[in-house]
Protein backbone atom coordinates (compact mmCIF):
# COMPACT_ATOMS: atom_id res chain seq x y z
CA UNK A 1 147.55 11.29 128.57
CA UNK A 2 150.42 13.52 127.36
CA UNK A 3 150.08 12.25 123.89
CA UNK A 4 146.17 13.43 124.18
CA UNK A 5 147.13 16.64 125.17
CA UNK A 6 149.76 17.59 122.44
CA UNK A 7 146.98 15.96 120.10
CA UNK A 8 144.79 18.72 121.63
CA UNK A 9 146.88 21.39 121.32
CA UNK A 10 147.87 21.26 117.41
CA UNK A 11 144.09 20.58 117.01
CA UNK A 12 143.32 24.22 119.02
CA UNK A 13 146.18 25.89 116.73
CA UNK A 14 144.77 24.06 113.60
CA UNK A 15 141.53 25.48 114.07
CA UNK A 16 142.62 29.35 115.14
CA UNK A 17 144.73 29.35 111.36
CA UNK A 18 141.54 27.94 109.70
CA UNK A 19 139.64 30.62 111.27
CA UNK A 20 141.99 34.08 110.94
CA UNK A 21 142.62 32.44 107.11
CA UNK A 22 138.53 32.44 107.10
CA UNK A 23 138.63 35.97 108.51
CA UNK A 24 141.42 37.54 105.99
CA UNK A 25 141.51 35.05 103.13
CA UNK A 26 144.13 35.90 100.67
CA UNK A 27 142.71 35.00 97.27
CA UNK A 28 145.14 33.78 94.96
CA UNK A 29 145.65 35.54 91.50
CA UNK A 30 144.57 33.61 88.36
CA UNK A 31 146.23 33.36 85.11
CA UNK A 32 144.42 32.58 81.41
CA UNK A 33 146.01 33.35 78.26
CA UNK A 34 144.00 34.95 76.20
CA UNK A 35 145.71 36.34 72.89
CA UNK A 36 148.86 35.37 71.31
CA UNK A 37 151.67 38.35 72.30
CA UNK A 38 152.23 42.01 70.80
CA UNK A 39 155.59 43.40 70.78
CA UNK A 40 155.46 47.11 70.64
CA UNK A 41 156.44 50.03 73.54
CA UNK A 42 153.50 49.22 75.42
CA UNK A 43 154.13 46.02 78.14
CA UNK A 44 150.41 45.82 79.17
CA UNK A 45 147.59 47.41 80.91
CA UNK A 46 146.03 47.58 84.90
CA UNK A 47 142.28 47.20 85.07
CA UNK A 48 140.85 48.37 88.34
CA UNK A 49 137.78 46.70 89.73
CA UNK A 50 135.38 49.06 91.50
CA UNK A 51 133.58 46.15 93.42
CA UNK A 52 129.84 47.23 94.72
CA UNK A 53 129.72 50.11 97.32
CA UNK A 54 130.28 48.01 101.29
CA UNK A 55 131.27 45.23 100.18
CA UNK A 56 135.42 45.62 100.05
CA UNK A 57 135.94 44.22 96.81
CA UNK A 58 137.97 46.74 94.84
CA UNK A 59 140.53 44.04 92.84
CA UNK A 60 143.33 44.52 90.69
CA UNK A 61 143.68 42.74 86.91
CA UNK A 62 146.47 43.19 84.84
CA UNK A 63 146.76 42.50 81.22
CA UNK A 64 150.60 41.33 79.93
CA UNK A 65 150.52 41.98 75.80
CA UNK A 66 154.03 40.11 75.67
CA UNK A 67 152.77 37.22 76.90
CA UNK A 68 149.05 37.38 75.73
CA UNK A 69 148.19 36.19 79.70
CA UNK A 70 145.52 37.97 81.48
CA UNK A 71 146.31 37.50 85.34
CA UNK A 72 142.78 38.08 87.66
CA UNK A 73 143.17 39.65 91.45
CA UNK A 74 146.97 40.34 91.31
CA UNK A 75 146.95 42.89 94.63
CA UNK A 76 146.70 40.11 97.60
CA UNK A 77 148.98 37.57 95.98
CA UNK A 78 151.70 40.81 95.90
CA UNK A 79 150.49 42.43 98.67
CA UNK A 80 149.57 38.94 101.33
CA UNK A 81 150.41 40.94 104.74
CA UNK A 82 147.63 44.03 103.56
CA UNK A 83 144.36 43.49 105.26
CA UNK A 84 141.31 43.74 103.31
CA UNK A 85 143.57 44.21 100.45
CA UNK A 86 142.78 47.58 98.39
CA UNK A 87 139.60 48.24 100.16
CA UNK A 88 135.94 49.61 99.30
CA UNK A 89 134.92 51.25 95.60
CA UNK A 90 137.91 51.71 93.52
CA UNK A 91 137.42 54.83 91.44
CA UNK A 92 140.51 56.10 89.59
CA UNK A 93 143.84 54.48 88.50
CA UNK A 94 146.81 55.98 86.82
CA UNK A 95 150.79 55.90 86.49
CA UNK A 96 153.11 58.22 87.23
CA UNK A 97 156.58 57.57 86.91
CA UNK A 98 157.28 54.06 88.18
CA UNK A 99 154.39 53.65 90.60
CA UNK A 100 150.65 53.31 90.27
CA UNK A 101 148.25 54.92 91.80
CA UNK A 102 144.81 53.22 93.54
CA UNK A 103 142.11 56.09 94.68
CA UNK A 104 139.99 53.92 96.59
CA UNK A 105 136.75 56.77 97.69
CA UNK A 106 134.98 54.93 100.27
CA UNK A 107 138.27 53.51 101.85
CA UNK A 108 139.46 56.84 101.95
CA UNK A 109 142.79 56.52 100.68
CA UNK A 110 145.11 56.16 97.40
CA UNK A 111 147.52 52.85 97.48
CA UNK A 112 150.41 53.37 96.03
CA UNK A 113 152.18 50.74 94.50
CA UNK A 114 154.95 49.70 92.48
CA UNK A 115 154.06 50.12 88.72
CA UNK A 116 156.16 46.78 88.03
CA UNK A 117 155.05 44.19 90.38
CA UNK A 118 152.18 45.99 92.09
CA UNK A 119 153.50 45.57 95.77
CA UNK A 120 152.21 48.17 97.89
CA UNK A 121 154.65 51.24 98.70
CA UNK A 122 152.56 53.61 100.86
CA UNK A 123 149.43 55.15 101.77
CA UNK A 124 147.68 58.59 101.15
CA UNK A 125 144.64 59.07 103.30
CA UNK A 126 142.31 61.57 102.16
CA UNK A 127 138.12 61.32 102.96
CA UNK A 128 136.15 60.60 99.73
CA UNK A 129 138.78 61.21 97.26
CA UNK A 130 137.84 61.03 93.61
CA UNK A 131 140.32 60.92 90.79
CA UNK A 132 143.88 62.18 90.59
CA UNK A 133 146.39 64.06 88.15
CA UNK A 134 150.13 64.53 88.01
CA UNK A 135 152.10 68.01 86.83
CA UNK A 136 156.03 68.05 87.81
CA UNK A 137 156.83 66.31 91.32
CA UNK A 138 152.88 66.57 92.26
CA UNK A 139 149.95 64.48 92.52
CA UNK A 140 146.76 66.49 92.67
CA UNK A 141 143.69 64.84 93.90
CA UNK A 142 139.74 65.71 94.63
CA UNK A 143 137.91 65.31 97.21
CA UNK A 144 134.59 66.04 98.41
CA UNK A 145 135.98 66.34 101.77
CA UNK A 146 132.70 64.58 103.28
CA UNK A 147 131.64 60.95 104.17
CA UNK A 148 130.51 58.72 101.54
CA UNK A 149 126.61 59.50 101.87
CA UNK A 150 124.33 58.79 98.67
CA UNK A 151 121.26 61.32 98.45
CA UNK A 152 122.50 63.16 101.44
CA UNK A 153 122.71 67.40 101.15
CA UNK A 154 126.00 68.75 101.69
CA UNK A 155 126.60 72.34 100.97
CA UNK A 156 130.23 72.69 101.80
CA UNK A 157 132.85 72.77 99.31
CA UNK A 158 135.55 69.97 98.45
CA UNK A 159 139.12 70.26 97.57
CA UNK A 160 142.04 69.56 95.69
CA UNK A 161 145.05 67.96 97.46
CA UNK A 162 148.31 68.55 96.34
CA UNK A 163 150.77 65.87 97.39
CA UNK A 164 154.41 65.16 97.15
CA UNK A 165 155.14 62.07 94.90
CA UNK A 166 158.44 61.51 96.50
CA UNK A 167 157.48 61.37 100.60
CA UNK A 168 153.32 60.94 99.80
CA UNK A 169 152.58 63.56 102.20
CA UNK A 170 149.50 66.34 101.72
CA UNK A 171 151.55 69.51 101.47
CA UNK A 172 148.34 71.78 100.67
CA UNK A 173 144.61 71.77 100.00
CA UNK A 174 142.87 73.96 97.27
CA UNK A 175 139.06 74.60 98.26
CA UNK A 176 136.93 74.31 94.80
CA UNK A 177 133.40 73.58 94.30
CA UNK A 178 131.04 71.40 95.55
CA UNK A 179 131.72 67.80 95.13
CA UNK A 180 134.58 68.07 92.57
CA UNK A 181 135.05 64.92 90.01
CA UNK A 182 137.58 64.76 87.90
CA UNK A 183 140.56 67.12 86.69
CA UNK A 184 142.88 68.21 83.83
CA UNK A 185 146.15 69.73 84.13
CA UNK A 186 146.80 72.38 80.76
CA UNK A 187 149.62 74.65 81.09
CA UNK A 188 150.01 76.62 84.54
CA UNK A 189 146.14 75.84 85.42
CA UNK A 190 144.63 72.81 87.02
CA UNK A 191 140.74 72.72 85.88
CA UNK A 192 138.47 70.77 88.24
CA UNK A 193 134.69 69.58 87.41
CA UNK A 194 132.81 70.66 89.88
CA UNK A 195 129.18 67.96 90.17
CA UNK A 196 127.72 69.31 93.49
CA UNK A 197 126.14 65.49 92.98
CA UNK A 198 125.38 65.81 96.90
CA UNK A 199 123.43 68.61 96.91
CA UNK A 200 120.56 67.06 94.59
CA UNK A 201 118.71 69.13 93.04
CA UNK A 202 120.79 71.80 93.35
CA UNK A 203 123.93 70.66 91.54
CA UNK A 204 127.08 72.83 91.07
CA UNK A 205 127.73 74.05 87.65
CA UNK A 206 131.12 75.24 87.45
CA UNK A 207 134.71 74.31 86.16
CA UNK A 208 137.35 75.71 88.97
CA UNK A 209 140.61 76.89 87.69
CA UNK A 210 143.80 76.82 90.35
CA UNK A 211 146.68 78.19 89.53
CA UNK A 212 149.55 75.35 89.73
CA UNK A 213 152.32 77.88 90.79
CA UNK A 214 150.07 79.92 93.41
CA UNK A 215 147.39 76.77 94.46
CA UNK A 216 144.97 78.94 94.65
CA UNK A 217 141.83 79.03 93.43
CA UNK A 218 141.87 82.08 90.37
CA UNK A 219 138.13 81.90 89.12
CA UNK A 220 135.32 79.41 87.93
CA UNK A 221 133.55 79.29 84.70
CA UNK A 222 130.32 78.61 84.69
CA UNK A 223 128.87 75.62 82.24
CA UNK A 224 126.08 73.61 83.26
CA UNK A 225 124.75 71.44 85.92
CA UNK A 226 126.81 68.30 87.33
CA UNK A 227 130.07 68.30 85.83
CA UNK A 228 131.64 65.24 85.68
CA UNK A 229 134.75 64.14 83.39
CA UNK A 230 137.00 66.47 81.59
CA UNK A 231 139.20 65.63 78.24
CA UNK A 232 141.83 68.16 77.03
CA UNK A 233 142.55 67.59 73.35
CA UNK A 234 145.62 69.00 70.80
CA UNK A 235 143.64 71.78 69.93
CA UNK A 236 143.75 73.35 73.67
CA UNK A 237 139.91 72.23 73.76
CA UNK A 238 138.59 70.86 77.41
CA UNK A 239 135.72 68.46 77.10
CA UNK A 240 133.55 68.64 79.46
CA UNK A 241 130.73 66.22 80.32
CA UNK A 242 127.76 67.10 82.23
CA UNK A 243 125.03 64.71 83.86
CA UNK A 244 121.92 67.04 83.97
CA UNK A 245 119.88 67.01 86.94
CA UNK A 246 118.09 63.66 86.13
CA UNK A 247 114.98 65.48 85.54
CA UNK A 248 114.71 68.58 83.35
CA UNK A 249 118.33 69.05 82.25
CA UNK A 250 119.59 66.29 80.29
CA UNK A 251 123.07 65.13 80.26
CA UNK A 252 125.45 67.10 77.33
CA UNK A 253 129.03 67.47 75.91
CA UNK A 254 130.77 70.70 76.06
CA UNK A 255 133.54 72.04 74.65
CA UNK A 256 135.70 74.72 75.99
CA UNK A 257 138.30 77.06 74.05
CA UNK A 258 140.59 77.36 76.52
CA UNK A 259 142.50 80.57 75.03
CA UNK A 260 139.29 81.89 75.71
CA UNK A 261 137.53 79.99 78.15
CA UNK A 262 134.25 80.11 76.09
CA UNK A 263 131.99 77.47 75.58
CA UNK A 264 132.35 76.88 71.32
CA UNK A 265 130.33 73.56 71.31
CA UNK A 266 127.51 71.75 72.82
CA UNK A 267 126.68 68.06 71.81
CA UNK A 268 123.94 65.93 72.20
CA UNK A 269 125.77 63.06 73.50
CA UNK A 270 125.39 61.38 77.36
CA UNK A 271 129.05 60.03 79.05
CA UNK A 272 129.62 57.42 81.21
CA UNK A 273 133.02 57.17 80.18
CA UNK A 274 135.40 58.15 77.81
CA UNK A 275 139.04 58.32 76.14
CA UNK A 276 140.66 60.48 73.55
CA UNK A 277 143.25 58.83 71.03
CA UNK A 278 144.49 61.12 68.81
CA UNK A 279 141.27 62.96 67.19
CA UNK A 280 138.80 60.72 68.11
CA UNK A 281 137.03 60.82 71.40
CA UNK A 282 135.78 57.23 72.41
CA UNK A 283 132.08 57.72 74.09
CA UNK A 284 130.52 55.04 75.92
CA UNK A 285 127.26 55.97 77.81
CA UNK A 286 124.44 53.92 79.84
CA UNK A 287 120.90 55.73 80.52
CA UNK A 288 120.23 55.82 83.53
CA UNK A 289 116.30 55.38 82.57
CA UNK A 290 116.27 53.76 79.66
CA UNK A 291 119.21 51.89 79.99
CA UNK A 292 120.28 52.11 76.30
CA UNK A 293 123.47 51.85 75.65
CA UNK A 294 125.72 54.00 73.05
CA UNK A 295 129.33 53.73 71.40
CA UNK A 296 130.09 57.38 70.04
CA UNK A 297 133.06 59.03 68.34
CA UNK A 298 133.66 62.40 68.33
CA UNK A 299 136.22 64.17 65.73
CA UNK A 300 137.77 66.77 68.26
CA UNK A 301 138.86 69.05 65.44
CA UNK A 302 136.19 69.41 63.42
CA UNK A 303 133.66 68.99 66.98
CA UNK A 304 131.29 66.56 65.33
CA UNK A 305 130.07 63.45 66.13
CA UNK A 306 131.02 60.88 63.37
CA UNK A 307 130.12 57.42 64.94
CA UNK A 308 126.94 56.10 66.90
CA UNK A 309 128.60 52.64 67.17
CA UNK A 310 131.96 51.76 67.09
CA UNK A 311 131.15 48.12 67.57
CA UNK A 312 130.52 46.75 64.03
CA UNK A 313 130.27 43.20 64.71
CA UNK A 314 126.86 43.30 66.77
CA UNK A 315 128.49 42.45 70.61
CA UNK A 316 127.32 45.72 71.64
CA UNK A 317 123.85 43.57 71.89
CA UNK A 318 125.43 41.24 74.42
CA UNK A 319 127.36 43.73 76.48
CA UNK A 320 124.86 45.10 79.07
CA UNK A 321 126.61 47.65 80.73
CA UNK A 322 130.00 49.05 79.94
CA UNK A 323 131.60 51.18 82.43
CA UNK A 324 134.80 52.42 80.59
CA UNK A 325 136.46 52.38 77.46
CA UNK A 326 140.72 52.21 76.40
CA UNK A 327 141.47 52.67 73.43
CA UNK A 328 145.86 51.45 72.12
CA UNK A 329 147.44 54.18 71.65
CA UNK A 330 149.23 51.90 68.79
CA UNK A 331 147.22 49.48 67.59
CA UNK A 332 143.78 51.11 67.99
CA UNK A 333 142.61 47.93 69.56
CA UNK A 334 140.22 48.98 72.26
CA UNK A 335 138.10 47.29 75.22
CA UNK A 336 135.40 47.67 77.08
CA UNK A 337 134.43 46.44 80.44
CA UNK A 338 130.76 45.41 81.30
CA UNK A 339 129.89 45.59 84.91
CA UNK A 340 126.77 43.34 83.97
CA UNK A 341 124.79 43.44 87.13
CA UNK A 342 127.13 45.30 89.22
CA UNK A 343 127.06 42.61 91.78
CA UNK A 344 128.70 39.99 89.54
CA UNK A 345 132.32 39.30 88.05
CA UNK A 346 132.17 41.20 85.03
CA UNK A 347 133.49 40.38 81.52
CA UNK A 348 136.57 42.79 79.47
CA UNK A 349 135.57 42.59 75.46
CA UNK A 350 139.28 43.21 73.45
CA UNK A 351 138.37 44.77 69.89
CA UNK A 352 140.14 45.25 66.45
CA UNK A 353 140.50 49.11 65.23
CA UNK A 354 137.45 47.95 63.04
CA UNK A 355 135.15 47.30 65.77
CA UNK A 356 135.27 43.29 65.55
CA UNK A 357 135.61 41.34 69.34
CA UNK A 358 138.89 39.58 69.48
CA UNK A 359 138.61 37.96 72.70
CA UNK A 360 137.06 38.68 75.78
CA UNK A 361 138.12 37.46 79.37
CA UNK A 362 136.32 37.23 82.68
CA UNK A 363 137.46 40.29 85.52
CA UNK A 364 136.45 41.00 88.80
CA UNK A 365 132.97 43.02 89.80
CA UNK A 366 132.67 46.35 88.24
CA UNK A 367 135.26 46.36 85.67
CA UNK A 368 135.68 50.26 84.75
CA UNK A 369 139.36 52.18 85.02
CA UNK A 370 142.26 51.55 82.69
CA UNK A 371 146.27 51.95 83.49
CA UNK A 372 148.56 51.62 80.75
CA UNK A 373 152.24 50.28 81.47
CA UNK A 374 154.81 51.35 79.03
CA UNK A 375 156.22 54.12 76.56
CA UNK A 376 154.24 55.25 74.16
CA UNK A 377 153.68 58.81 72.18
């Protein structure tokens, strides 16, 4: 009888660990080489999953160029005591110093982790926050400082949130525009994009500018409707991509001289993403009608476009939706994530300077935001 009930007993506890490991399953990271190694400055890259909107499946890749290994879900193998590991939508990812940043919008916080080994070294909460900067001993984040509510009207204003890098506390908030996306840093003023994309149709159409020593809001140039990502370039030029209204105004390119914060270009050219290396600006864009894709290049000094596919090899027919582009600062290699169906794992396509695919390696769902980890000029 005693026998039956110590049987009974490691049965019950059997069955709670099955269930709690059911509950808050800690997937294990996987490994797959994928190129032979490159020795230069540069040790390797972070790819940040978004995973869908509600579902909690923002995951972590990270690309090792000494070793040619590409290693799948790294966060909850580093991380195995963090519930519901990084969270809901991952939208931005950078380094600063030697941690790593995770801005995780409809989780409402940034993760902060170490840039090394990825192991989790605090928490910044902040409601919707977008995408984050650095200048000095600063992080600067947006935020649209309202719940997560697709084709709901808010008419309030977001911020900016400046926060020490050394404790991770908010030490001040800089009201903007409405719904402010992303932000460049240029001298002693921090220019946000202002997209008012809550307030359909009625979309803001301004860049703020905050002045770093003061945090205060000094003035806002107007450009056009839904600004989105920002570029600064050598020649003190912002770049400054606008999504239209979906309707009449169609989605445009601006450039801005900043010496004299006037508009000296407009291009025809939609972005979904892109990334400047040296004078080139790498354009990858999905319509949101059509659904035809484009690879564009922009020459940032002379402000014409000089590439309508920077593919050569014809994979750009089997990608069917990228959602972000890196480009080496060294080699010129560059990739590009396709989120597929957005509900799937999605596939990262590694290309030669010359546009040919040299390998390509299954990531998590929504591939789309790029950390580099290394030195490099």
């Amino acid at each position: 009888m005693r026998t039956a009930h110590i049987f009974s007993l490691i049965l019950l506890v059997c069955l709670l660990f099955v269930s709690c490991r059911d509950e808050y399953e800690i997937l294990p990271s996987e490994k797959i080489v994928v190129s032979l190694p490159e020795y230069t400055s540069i040790d390797g890259f972070y790819l940040l999953n978004e995973g869908n909107m509600g579902m909690n499946k923002a995951t972590l890749d990270y690309y090792d160029y000494k070793t040619g290994t590409y290693r799948r879900n790294i966060f909850g193998e580093a991380n195995p005591t963090v519930i519901k590991e990084l969270g809901d939508v991952g939208n931005d990812l950078k380094i600063y110093g030697n941690k790593l940043y995770v801005v995780v919008n409809c989780s409402n916080k940034i993760d902060v982790l170490d840039a090394r080994t990825a192991v989790k070294l605090g928490q910044i909460d902040i409601l919707n926050c977008r995408y984050i900067n650095f200048h000095g001993a600063y992080a600067y984040v947006t935020s649209y400082d309202c719940p997560v509510q697709v084709n709901s009207i808010y008419e309030h204003n977001g911020y900016v949130a400046k926060i020490d890098t050394a404790t991770l506390e908010v030490v001040d908030k800089c009201y903007v525009g409405q719904q402010p996306d992303e932000l460049e840093i240029v001298g002693n003023n921090i220019y946000v994009a202002n997209s008012g994309g809550y307030h359909k149709p009625h979309y803001d159409n301004t860049i703020s500018v905050i002045d770093v020593s003061t945090f205060e809001e000094t003035h806002r140039i107007e450009i056009a409707k839904n600004c989105y990502r920002l570029r600064v370039d050598s020649y003190a030029q912002l770049w400054i991509s606008t999504r239209g209204d979906y309707n009449t105004q169609k989605p445009l390119l601006y450039c801005l001289d900043l010496a004299t914060e006037q508009v000296v270009d407009c291009l025809d050219i939609s972005v979904s993403d892109l990334c400047l290396s040296g004078d080139s600006l790498y354009i990858i864009n999905t319509d949101w009608i059509s659904g035809e894709v484009n690879y564009s290049i922009v020459d940032v000094e002379k402000r014409k476009l000089v590439s309508t596919n920077f593919i050569t090899d014809g994979t750009d027919k089997i990608i069917r939706k990228p959602y972000g582009v890196l480009v080496n600062p060294i080699t010129k290699d560059f990739y590009i994530p396709d989120a597929k169906n957005l509900l799937s794992p999605g596939t990262l396509y590694c290309f030669d300077k010359e546009g040919r695919q040299k390998w390509n390696v299954r990531t998590g769902d929504i591939p789309a935001h790029f950390a580099i980890l290394g030195e490099y000029k």
